[in-house]
Protein backbone atom coordinates (compact mmCIF):
# COMPACT_ATOMS: atom_id res chain seq x y z
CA UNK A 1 0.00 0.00 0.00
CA UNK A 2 1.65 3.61 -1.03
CA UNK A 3 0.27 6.46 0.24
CA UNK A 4 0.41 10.41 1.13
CA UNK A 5 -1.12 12.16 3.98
CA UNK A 6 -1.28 14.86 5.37
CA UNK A 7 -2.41 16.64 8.85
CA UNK A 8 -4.35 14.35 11.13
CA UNK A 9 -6.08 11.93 9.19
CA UNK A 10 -4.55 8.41 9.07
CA UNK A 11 -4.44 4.91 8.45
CA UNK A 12 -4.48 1.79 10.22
CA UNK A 13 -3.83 -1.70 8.54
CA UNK A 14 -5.31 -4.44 10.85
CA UNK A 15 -3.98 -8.32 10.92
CA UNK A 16 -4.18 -11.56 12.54
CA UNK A 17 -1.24 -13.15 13.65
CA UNK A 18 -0.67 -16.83 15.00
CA UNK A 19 0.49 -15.52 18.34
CA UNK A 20 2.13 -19.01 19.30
CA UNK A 21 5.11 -17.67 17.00
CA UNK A 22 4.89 -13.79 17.46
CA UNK A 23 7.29 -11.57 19.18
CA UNK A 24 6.55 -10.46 22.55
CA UNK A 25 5.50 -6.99 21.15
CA UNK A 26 2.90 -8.46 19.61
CA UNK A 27 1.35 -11.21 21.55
CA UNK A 28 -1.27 -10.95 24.01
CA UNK A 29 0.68 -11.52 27.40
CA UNK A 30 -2.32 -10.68 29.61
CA UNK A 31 -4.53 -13.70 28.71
CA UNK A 32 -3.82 -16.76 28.35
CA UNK A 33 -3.33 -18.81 24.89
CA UNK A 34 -6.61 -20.74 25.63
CA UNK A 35 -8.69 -17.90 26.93
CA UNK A 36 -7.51 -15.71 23.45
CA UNK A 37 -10.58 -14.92 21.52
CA UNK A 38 -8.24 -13.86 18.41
CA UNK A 39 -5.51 -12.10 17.43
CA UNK A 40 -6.05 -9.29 15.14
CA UNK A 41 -3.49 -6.73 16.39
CA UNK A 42 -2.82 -3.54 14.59
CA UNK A 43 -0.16 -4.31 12.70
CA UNK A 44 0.72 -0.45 11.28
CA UNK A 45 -0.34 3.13 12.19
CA UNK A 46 0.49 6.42 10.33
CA UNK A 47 2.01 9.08 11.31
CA UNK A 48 0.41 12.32 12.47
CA UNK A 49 1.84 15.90 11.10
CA UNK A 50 1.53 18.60 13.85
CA UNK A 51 2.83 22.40 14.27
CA UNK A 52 1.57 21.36 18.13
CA UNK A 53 -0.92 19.61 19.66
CA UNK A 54 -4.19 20.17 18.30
CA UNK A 55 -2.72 21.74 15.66
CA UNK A 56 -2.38 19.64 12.53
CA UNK A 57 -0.54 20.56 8.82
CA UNK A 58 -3.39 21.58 6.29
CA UNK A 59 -3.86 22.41 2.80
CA UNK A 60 -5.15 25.66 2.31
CA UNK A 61 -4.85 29.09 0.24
CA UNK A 62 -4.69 32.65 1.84
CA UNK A 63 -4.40 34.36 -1.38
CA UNK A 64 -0.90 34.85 -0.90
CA UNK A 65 2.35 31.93 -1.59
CA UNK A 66 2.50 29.47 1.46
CA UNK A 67 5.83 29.93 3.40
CA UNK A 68 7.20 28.53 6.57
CA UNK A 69 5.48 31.10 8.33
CA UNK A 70 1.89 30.58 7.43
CA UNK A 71 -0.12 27.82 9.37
CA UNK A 72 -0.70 26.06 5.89
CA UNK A 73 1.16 23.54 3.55
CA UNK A 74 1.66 22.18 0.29
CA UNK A 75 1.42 18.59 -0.94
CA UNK A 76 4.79 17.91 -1.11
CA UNK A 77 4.80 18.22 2.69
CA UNK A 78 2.61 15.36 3.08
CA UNK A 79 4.01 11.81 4.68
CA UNK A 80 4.68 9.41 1.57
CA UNK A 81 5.13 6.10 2.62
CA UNK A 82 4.70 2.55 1.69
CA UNK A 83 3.03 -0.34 4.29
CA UNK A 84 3.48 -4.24 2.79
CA UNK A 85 -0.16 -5.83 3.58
CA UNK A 86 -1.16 -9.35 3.78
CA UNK A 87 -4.31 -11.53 2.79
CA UNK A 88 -7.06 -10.58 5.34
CA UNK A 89 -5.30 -7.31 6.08
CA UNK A 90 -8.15 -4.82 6.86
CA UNK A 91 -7.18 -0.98 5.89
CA UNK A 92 -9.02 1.73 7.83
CA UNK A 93 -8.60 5.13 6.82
CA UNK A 94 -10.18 8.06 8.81
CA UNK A 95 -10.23 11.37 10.06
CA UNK A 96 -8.92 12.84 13.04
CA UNK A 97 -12.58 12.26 14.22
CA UNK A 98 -11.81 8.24 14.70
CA UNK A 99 -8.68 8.31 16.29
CA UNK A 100 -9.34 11.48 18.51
CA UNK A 101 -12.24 9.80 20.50
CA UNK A 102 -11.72 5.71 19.43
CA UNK A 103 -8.65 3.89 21.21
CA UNK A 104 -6.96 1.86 18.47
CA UNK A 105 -7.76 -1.29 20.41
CA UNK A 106 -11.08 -0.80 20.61
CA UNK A 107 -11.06 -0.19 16.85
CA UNK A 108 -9.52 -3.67 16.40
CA UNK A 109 -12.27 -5.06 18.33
CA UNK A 110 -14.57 -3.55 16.42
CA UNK A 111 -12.70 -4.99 13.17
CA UNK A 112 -13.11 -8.77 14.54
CA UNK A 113 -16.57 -8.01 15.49
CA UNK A 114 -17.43 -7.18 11.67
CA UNK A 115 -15.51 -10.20 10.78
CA UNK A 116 -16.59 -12.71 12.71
CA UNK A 117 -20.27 -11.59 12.00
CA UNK A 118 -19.48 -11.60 8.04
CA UNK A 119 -17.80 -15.45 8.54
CA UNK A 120 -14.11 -14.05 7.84
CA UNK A 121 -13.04 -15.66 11.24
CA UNK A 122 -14.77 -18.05 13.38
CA UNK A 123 -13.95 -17.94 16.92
CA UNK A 124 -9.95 -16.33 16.36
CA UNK A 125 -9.06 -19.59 14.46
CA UNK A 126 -6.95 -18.12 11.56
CA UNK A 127 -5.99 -21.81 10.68
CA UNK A 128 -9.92 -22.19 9.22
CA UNK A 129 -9.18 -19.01 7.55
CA UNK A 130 -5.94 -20.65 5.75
CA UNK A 131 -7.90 -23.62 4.65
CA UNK A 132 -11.18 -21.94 3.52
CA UNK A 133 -8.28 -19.45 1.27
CA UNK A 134 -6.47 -23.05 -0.02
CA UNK A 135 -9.49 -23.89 -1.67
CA UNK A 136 -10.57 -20.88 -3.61
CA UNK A 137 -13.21 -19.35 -1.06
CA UNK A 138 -11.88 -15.48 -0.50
CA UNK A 139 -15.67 -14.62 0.44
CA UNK A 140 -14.96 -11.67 -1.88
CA UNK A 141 -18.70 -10.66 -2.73
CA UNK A 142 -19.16 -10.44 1.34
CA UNK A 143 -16.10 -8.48 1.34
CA UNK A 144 -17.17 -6.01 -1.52
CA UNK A 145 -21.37 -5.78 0.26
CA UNK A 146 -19.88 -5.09 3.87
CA UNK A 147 -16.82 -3.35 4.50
CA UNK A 148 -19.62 -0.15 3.99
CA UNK A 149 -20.94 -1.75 7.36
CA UNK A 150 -17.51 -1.69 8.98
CA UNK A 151 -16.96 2.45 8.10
CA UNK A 152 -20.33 3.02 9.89
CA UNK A 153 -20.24 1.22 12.84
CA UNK A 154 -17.03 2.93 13.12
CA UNK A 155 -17.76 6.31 12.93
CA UNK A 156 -21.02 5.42 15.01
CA UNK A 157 -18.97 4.80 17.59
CA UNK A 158 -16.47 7.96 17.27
CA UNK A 159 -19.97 9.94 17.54
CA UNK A 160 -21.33 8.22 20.74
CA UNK A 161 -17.81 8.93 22.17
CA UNK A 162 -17.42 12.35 21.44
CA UNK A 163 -20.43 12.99 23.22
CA UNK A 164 -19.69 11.08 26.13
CA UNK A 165 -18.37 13.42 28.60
CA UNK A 166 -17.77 10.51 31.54
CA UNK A 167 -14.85 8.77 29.89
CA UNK A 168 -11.26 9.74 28.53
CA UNK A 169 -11.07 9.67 25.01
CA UNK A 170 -7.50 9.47 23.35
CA UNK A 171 -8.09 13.00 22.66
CA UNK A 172 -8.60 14.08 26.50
CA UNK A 173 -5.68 11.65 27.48
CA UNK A 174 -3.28 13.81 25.25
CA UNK A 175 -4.70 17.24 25.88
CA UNK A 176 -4.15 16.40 29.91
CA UNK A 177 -0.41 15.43 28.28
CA UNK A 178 0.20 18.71 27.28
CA UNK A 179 -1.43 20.33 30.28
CA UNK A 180 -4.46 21.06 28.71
CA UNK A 181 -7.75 20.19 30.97
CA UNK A 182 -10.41 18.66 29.03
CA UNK A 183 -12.88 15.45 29.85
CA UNK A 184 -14.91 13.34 27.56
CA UNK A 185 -14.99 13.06 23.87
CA UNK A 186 -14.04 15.21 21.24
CA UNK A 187 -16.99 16.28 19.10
CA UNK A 188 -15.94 16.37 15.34
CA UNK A 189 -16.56 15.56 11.77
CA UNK A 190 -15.49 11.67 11.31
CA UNK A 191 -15.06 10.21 7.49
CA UNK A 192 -14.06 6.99 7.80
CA UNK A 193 -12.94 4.64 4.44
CA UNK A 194 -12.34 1.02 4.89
CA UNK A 195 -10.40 -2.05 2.48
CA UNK A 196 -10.31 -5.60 3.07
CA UNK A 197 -7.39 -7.61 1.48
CA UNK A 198 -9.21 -10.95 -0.14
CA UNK A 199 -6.95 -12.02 -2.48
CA UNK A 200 -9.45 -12.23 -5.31
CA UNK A 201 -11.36 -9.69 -7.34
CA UNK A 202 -15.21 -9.49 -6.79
CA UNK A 203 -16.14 -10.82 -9.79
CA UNK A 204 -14.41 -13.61 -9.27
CA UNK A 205 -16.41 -17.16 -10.35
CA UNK A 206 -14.63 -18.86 -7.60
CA UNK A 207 -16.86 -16.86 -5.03
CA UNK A 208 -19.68 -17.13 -6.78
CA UNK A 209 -22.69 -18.53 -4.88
CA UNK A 210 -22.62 -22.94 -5.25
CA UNK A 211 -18.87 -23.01 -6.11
C-alpha cells in the first residue's frame, strides 16, 4: 500500500497473527493462549503531522504563496510512505474524528466483530481461515457488500464517544499530556474509508454462490 497524507487523518492496517510464533511486542501476554478470543493486532499506524498539539498541517490558500510562516502547507509536505499488507489485512482510513475519540484497540475489536459476523473468522481460528483461502473461497462478494458496514459502525462509535463526557477519550488523554484540561470526547466531523485484502477480485467465479 503507497500512500500520502497529510495533517491528522490516518491509516491503520489491521492483521491476525498466530500468536504461538509472534514476538513479545505483539502477543497478548495478559490472557492466556486458551482464553484468546483472536488475534487481530494492529499491525501499522500512520504518522500524524503537527505544528503542536491540536494543531495539525493543512492544505489551504490565503491568497498569498504558502511559506514557513503561514499555518498552511503544500502537498509535497505530506508523509509518503509505503506499508506491505497481507491476505485478510483490513485498511481503515479516517479522520482525526476516529482516532481522537476511538482507542486503536477498541477499533480492532470492532474490526473482529465485523468479521466474525461476516464469517471471515470463526472464533480467532486463523488456521480455518488458511484452509477456507487453499481452496478458492476469499468470500470476496461479502467483502465487496460489507466493508460499507464496517466504516459506519465505526464512525457510530467515534460519535457516541465524542459525546460522552464521563470517559477519557485518546483526545482528552493527550490534551491532559500537554497540560491542557479537558474530559470526555471530542466532538468532530469523522469520514471513515475502509479495504479488506481478499486475495481475489469481486467478480471472481470462484466466489460465486454454489462453487
Amino acid at each position: 500500500l503507497h500512500f500520502s497524507n497529510l495533517g491528522d487523518s490516518g491509516i491503520i492496517v489491521l492483521r491476525h497473527i498466530d500468536s504461538a510464533v509472534a514476538g513479545s511486542l505483539k502477543r497478548d501476554r495478559s490472557t492466556p493462549r486458551s482464553e484468546r478470543t483472536s488475534d487481530l493486532r494492529v499491525a501499522f499506524v500512520s504518522q500524524q503531522q503537527l505544528h503542536s498539539f491540536n494543531h495539525p498541517y493543512q492544505l489551504g490558500w490565503i491568497g498569498e504563496e504558502v511559506t514557513e510562516k503561514t499555518s498552511f502547507k503544500m502537498a509535497r509536505d505530506s508523509c509518503t510512505t509505503s506499508v506491505h499488507l497481507r491476505r485478510g489485512d483490513i485498511i481503515i482510513m479516517a479522520t482525526d474524528g476516529l482516532f481522537d475519540n476511538v482507542d486503536v484497540d477498541d477499533i480492532a475489536k470492532v474490526g473482529l466483530e465485523w468479521e466474525q459476523k461476516c464469517g471471515f473468522i470463526r472464533g480467532g481460528d486463523i488456521a480455518a481461515r488458511e484452509q477456507r483461502w487453499a481452496m478458492g473461497n476469499s468470500l470476496t462478494l461479502q467483502s465487496f457488500e460489507h466493508t460499507p458496514d464496517l466504516a459506519a459502525k465505526l464512525c457510530q462509535l467515534a460519535r457516541e464517544r465524542s459525546l460522552d463526557s464521563a470517559t477519557d477519550s485518546p483526545f482528552a488523554i493527550l490534551a491532559k499530556e500537554n497540560d491542557i484540561m479537558w474530559s470526555g470526547g471530542m466532538p468532530d466531523d469523522c469520514t471513515v474509508i475502509v479495504g479488506h485484502v481478499v486475495g481475489r477480485a469481486a467478480d471472481d467465479l470462484m466466489d460465486k454462490d454454489g462453487i
